[in-house]
PDB file of N, CA and C in Angstrom:
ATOM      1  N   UNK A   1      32.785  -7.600  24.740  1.00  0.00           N
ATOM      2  CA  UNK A   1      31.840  -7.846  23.667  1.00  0.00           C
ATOM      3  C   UNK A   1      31.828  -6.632  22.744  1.00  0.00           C
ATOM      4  N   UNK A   2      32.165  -6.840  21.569  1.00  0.00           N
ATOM      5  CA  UNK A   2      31.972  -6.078  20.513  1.00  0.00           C
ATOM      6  C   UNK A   2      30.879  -5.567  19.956  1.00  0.00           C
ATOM      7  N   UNK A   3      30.246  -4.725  19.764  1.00  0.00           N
ATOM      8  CA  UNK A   3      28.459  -4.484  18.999  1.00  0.00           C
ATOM      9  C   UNK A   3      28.974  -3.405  17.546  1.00  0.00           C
ATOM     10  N   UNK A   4      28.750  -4.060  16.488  1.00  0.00           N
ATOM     11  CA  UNK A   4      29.062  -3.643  15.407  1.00  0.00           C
ATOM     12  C   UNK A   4      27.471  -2.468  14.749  1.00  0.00           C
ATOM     13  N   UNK A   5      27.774  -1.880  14.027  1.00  0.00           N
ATOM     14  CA  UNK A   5      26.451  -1.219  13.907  1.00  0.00           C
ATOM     15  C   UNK A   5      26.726  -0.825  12.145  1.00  0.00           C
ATOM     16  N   UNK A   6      25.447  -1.438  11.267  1.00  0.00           N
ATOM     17  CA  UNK A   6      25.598  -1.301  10.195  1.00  0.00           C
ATOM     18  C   UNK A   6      24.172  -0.243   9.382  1.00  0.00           C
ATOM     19  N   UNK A   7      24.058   0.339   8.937  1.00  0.00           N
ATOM     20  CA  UNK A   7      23.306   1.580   8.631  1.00  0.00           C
ATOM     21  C   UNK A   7      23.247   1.230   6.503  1.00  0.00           C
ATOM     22  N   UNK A   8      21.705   1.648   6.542  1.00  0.00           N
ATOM     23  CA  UNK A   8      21.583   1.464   4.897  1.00  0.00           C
ATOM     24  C   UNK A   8      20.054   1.470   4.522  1.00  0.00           C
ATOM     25  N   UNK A   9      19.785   1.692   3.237  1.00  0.00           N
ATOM     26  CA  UNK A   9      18.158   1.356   2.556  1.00  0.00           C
ATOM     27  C   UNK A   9      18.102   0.072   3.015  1.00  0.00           C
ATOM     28  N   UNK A  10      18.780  -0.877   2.233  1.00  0.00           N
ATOM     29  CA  UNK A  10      18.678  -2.421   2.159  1.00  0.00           C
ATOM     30  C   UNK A  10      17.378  -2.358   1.759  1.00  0.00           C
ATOM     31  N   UNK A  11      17.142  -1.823   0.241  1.00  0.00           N
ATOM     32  CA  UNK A  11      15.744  -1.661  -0.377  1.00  0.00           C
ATOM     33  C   UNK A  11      15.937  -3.064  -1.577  1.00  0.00           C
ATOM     34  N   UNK A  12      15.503  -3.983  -1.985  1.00  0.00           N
ATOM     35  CA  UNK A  12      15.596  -5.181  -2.820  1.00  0.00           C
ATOM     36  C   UNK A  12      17.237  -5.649  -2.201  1.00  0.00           C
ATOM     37  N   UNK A  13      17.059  -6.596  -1.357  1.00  0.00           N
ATOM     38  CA  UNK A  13      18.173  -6.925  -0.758  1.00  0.00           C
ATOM     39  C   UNK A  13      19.026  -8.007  -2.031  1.00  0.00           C
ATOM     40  N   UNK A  14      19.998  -7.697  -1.718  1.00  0.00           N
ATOM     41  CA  UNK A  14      21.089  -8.735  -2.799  1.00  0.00           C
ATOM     42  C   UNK A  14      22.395  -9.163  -2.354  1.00  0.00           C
ATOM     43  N   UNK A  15      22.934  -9.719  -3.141  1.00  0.00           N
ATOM     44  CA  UNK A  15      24.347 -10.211  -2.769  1.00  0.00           C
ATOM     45  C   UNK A  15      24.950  -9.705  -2.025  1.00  0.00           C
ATOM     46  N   UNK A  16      25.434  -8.693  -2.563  1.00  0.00           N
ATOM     47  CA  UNK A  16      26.135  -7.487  -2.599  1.00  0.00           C
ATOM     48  C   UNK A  16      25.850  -6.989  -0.700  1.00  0.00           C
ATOM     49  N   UNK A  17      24.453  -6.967  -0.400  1.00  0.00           N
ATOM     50  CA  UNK A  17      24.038  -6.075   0.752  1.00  0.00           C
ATOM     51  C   UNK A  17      24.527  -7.625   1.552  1.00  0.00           C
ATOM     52  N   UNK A  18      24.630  -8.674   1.475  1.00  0.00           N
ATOM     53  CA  UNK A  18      24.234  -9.853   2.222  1.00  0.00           C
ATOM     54  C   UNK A  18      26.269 -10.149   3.120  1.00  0.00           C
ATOM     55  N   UNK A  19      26.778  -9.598   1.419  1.00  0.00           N
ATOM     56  CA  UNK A  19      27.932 -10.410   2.171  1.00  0.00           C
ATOM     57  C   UNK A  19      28.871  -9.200   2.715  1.00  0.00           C
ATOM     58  N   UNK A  20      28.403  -8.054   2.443  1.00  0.00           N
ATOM     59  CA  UNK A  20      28.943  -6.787   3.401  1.00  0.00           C
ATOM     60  C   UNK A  20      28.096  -7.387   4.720  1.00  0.00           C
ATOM     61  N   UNK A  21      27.266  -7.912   4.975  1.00  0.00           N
ATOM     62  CA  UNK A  21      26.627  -7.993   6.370  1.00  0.00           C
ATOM     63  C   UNK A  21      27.472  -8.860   7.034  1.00  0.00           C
ATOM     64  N   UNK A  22      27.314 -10.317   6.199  1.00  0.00           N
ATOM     65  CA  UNK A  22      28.501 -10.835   6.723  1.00  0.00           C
ATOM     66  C   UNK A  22      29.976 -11.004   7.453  1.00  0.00           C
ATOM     67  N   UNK A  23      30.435 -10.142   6.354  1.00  0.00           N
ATOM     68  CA  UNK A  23      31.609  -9.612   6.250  1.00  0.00           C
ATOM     69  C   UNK A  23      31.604  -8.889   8.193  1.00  0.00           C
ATOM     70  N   UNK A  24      30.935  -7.959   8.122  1.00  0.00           N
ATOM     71  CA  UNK A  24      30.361  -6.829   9.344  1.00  0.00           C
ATOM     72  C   UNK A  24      30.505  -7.818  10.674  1.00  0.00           C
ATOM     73  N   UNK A  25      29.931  -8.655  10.267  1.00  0.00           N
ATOM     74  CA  UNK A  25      29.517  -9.837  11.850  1.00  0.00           C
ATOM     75  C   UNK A  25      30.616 -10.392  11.903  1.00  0.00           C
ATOM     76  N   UNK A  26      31.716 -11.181  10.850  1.00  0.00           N
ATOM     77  CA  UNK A  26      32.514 -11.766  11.584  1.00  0.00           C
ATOM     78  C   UNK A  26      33.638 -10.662  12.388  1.00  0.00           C
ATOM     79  N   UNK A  27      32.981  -9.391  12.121  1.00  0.00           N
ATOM     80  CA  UNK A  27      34.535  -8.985  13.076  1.00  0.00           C
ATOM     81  C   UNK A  27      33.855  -7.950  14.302  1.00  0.00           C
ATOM     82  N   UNK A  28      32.681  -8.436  14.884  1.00  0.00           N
ATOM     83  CA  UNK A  28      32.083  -8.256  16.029  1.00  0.00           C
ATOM     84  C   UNK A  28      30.988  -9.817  16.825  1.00  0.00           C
ATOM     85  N   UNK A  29      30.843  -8.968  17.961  1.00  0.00           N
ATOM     86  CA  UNK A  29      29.946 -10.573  18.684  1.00  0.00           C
ATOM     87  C   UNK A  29      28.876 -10.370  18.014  1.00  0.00           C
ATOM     88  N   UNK A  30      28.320  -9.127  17.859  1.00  0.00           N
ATOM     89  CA  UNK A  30      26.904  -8.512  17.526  1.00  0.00           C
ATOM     90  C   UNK A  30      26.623  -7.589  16.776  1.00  0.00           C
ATOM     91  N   UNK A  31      25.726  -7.753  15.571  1.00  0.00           N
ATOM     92  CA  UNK A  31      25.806  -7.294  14.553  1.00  0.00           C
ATOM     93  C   UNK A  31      24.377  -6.181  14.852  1.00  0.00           C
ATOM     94  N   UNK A  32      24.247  -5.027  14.757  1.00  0.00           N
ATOM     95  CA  UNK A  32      22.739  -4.548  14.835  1.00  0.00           C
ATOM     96  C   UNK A  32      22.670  -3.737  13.312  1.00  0.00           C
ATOM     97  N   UNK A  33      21.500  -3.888  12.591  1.00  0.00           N
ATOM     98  CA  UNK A  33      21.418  -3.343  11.226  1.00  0.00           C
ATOM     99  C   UNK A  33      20.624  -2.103  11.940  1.00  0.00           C
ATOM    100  N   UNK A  34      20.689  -0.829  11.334  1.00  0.00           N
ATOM    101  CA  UNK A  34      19.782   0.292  11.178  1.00  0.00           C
ATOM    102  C   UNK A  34      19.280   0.209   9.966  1.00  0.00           C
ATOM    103  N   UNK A  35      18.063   0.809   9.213  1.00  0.00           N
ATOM    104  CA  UNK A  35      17.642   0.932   7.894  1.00  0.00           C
ATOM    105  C   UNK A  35      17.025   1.955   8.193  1.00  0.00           C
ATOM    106  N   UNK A  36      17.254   2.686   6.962  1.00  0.00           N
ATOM    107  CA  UNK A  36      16.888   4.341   6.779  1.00  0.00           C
ATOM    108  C   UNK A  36      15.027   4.265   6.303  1.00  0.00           C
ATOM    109  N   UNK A  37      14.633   5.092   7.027  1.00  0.00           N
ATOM    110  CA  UNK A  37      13.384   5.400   7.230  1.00  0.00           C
ATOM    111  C   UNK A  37      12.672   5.744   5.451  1.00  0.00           C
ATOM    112  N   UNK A  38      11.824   5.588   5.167  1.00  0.00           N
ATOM    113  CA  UNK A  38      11.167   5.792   4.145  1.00  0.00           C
ATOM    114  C   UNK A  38      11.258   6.878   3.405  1.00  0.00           C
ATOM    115  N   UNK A  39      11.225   8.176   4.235  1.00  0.00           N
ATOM    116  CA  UNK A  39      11.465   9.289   3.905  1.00  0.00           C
ATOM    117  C   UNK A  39      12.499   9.976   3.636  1.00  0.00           C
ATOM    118  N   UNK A  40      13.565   9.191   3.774  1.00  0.00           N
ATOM    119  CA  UNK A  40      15.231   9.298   3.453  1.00  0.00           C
ATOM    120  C   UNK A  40      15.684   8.967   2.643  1.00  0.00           C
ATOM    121  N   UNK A  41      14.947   7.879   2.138  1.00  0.00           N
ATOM    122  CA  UNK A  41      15.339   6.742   0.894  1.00  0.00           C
ATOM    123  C   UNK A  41      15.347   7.580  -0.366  1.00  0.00           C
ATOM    124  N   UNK A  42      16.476   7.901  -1.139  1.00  0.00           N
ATOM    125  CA  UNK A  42      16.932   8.619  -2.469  1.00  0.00           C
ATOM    126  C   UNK A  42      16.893   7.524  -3.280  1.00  0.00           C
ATOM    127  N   UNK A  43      16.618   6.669  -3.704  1.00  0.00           N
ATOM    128  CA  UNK A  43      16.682   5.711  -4.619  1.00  0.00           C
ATOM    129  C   UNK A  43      16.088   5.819  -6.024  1.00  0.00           C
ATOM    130  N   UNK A  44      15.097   7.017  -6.165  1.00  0.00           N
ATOM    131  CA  UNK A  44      14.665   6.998  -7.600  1.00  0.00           C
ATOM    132  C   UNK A  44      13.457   7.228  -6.919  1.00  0.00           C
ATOM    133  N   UNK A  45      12.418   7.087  -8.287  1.00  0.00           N
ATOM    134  CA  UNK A  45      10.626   7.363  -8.102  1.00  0.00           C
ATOM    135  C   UNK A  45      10.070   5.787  -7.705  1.00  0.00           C
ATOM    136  N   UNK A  46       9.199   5.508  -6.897  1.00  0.00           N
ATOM    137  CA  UNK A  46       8.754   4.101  -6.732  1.00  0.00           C
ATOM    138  C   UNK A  46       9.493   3.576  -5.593  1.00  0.00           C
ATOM    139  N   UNK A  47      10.953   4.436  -5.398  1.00  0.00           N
ATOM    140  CA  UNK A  47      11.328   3.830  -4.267  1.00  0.00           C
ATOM    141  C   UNK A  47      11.306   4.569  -2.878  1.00  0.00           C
ATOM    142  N   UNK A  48      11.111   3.623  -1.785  1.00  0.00           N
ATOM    143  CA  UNK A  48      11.288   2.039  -1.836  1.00  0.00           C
ATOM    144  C   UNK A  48      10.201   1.245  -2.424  1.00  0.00           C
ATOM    145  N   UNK A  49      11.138   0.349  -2.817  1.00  0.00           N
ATOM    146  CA  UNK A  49       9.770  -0.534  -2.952  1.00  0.00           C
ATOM    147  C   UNK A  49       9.274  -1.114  -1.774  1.00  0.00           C
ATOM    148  N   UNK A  50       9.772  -1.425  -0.615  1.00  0.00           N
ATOM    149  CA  UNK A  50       9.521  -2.170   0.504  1.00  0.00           C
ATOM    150  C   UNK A  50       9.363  -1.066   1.161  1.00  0.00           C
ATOM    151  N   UNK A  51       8.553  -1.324   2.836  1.00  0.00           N
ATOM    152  CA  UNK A  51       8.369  -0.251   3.598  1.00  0.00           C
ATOM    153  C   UNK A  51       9.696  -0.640   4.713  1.00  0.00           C
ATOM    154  N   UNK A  52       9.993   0.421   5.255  1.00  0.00           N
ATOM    155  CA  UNK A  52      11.275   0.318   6.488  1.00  0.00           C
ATOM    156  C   UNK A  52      10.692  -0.823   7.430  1.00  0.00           C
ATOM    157  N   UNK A  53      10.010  -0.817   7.921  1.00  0.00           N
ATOM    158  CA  UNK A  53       9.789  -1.922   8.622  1.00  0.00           C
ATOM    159  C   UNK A  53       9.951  -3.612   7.794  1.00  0.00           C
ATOM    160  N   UNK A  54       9.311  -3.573   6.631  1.00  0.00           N
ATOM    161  CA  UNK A  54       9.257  -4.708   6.094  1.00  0.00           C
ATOM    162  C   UNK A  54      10.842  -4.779   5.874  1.00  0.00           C
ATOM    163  N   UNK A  55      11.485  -3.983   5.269  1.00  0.00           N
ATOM    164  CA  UNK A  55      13.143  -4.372   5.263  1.00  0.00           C
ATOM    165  C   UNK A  55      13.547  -4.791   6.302  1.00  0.00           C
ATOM    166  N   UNK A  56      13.363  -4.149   7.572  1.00  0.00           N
ATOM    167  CA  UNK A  56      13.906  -4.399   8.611  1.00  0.00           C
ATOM    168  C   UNK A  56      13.911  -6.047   9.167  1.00  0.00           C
ATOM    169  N   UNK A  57      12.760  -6.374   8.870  1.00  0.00           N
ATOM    170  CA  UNK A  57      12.093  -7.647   8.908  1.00  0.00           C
ATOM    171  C   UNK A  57      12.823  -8.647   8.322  1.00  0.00           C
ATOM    172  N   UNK A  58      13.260  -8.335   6.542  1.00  0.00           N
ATOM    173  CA  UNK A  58      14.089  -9.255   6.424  1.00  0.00           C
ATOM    174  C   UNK A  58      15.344  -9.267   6.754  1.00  0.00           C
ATOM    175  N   UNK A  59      16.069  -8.219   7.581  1.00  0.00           N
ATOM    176  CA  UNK A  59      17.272  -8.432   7.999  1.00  0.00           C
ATOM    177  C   UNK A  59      17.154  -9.160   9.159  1.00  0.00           C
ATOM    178  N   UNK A  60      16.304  -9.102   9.692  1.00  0.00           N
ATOM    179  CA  UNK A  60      16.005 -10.199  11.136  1.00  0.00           C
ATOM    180  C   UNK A  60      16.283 -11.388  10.815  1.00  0.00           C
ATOM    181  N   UNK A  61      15.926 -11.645   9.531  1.00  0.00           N
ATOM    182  CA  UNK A  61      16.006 -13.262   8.844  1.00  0.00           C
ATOM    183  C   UNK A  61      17.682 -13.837   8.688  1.00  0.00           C
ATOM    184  N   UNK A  62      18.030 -12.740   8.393  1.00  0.00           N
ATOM    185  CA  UNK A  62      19.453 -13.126   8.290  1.00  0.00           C
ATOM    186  C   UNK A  62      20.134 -13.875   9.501  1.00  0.00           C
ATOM    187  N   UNK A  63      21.159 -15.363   9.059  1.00  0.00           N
ATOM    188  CA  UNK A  63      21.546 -15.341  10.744  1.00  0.00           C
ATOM    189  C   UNK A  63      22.781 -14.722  11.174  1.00  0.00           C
ATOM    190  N   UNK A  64      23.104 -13.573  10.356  1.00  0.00           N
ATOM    191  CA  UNK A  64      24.436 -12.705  10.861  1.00  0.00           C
ATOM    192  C   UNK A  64      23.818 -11.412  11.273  1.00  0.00           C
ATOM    193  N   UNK A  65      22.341 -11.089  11.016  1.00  0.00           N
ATOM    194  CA  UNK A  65      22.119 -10.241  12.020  1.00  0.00           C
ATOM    195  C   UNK A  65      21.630 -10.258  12.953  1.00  0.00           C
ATOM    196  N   UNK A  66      22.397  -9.286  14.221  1.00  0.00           N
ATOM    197  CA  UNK A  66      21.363  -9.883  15.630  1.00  0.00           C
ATOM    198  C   UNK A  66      19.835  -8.956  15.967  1.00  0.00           C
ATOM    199  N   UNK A  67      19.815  -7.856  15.093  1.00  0.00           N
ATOM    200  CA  UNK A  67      18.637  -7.250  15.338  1.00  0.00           C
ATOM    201  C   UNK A  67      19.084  -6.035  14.581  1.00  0.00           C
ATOM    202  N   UNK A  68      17.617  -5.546  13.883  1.00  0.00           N
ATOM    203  CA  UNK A  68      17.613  -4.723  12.946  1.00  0.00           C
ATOM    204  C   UNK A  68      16.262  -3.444  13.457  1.00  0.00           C
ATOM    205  N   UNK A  69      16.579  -2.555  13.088  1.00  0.00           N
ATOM    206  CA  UNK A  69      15.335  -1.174  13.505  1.00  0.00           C
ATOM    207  C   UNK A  69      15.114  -0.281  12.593  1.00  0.00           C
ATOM    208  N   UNK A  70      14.553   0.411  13.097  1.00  0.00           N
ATOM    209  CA  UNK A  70      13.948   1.609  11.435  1.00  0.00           C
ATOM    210  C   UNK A  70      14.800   2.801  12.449  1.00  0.00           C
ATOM    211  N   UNK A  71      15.745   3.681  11.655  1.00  0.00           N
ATOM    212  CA  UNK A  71      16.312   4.406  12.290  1.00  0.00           C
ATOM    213  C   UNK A  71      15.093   5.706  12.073  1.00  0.00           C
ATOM    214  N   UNK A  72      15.628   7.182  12.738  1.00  0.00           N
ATOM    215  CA  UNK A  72      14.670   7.934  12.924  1.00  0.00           C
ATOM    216  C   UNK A  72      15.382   9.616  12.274  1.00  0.00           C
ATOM    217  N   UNK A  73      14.477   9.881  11.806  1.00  0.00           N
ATOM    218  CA  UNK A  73      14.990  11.537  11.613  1.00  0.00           C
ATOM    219  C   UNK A  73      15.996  11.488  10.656  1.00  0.00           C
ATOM    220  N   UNK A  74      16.477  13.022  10.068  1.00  0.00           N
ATOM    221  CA  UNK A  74      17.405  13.695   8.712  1.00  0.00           C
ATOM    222  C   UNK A  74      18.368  12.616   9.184  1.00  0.00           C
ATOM    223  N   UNK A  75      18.781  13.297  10.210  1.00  0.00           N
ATOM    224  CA  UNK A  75      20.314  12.545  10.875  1.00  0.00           C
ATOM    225  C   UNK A  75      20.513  11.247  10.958  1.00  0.00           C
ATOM    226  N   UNK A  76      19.795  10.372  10.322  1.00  0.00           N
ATOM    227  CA  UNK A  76      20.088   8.850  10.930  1.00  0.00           C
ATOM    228  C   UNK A  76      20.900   8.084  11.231  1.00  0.00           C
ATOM    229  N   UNK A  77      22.120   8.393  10.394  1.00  0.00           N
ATOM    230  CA  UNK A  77      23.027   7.736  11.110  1.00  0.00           C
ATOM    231  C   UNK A  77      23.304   8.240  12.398  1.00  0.00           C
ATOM    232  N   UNK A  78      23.398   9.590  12.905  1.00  0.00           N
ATOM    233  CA  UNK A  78      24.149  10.133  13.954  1.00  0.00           C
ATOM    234  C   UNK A  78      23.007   9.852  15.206  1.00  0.00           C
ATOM    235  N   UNK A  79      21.580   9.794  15.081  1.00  0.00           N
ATOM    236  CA  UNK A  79      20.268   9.129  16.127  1.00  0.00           C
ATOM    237  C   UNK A  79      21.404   7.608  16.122  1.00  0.00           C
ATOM    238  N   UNK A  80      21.336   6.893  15.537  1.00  0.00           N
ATOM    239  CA  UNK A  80      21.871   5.180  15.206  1.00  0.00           C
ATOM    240  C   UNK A  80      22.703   5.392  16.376  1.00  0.00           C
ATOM    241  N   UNK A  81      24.307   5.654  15.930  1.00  0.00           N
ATOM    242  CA  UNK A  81      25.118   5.486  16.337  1.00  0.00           C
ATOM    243  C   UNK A  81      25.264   6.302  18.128  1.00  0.00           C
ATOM    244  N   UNK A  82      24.037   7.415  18.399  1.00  0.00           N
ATOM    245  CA  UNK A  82      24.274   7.517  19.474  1.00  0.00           C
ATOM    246  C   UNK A  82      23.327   6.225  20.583  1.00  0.00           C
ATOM    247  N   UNK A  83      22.507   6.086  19.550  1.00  0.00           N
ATOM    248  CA  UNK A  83      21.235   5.008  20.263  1.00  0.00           C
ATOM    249  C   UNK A  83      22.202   3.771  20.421  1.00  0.00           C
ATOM    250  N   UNK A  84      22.803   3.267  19.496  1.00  0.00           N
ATOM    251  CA  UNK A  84      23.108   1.849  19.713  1.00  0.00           C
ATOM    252  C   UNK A  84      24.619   1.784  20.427  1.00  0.00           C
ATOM    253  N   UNK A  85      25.827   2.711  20.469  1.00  0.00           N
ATOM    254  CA  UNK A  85      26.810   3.007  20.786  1.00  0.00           C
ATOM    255  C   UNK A  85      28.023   2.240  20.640  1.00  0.00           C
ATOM    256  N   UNK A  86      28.572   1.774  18.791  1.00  0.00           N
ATOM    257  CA  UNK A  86      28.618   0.904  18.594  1.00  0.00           C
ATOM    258  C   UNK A  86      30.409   1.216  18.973  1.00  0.00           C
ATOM    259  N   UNK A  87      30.644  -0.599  19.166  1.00  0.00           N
ATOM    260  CA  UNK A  87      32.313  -0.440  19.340  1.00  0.00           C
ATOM    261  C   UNK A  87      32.887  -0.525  17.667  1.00  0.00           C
ATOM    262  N   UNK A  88      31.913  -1.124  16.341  1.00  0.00           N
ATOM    263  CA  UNK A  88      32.305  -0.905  15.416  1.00  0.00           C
ATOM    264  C   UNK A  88      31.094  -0.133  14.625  1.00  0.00           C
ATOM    265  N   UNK A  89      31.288   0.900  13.470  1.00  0.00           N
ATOM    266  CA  UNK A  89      30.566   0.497  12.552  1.00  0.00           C
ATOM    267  C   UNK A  89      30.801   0.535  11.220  1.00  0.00           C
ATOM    268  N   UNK A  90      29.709   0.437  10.265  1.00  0.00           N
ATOM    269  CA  UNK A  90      30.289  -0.399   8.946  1.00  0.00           C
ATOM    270  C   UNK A  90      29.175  -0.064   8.421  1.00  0.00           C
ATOM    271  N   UNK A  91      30.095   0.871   7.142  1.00  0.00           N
ATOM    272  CA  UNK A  91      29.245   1.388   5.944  1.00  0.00           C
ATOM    273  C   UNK A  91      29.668   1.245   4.793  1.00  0.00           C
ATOM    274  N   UNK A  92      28.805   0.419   4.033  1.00  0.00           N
ATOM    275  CA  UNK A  92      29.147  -0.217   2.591  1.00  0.00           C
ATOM    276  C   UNK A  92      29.059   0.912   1.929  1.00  0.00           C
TER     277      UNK A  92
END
């Protein structure tokens, strides 16, 4: 079993974020999203607009992801990838 691990804001989700996810799942069994914590988010003033949890939330919705979390700390990807221990991962 493959566990793919995909890392990002995913702040106003779009096309663009939907079919990189896609893309991500068909070439593992299991897709897990990380999303960068609030306090990480470089996006401009106002952002995020969504809180990490609420993003996280709608990646749950997706049916190519199998589960999504609020990653933790500066380092997030490197917390992610030791927490989830992925056989792939995938950064748009």
């Amino acid at each position: 079993m493959i566990t793919g691990l995909a890392l990002g804001c995913f702040d106003l989700l779009h096309f663009g974020h939907v079919a990189h996810l896609e893309a991500a799942r068909a070439l593992c069994n299991r897709l897990v999203v990380c999303v960068t914590p609030d306090a990480y988010v470089n996006k401009g003033p106002h952002r995020p607009v969504f809180t990490a949890e609420q993003r996280a939330e709608v990646l749950r919705a997706l049916r190519c992801v199998d589960e999504a979390f609020v990653g933790e700390g500066p380092e997030v990807a490197l917390n992610a990838l030791a927490q989830v221990r992925p056989g792939r991962y995938f950064k748009g």
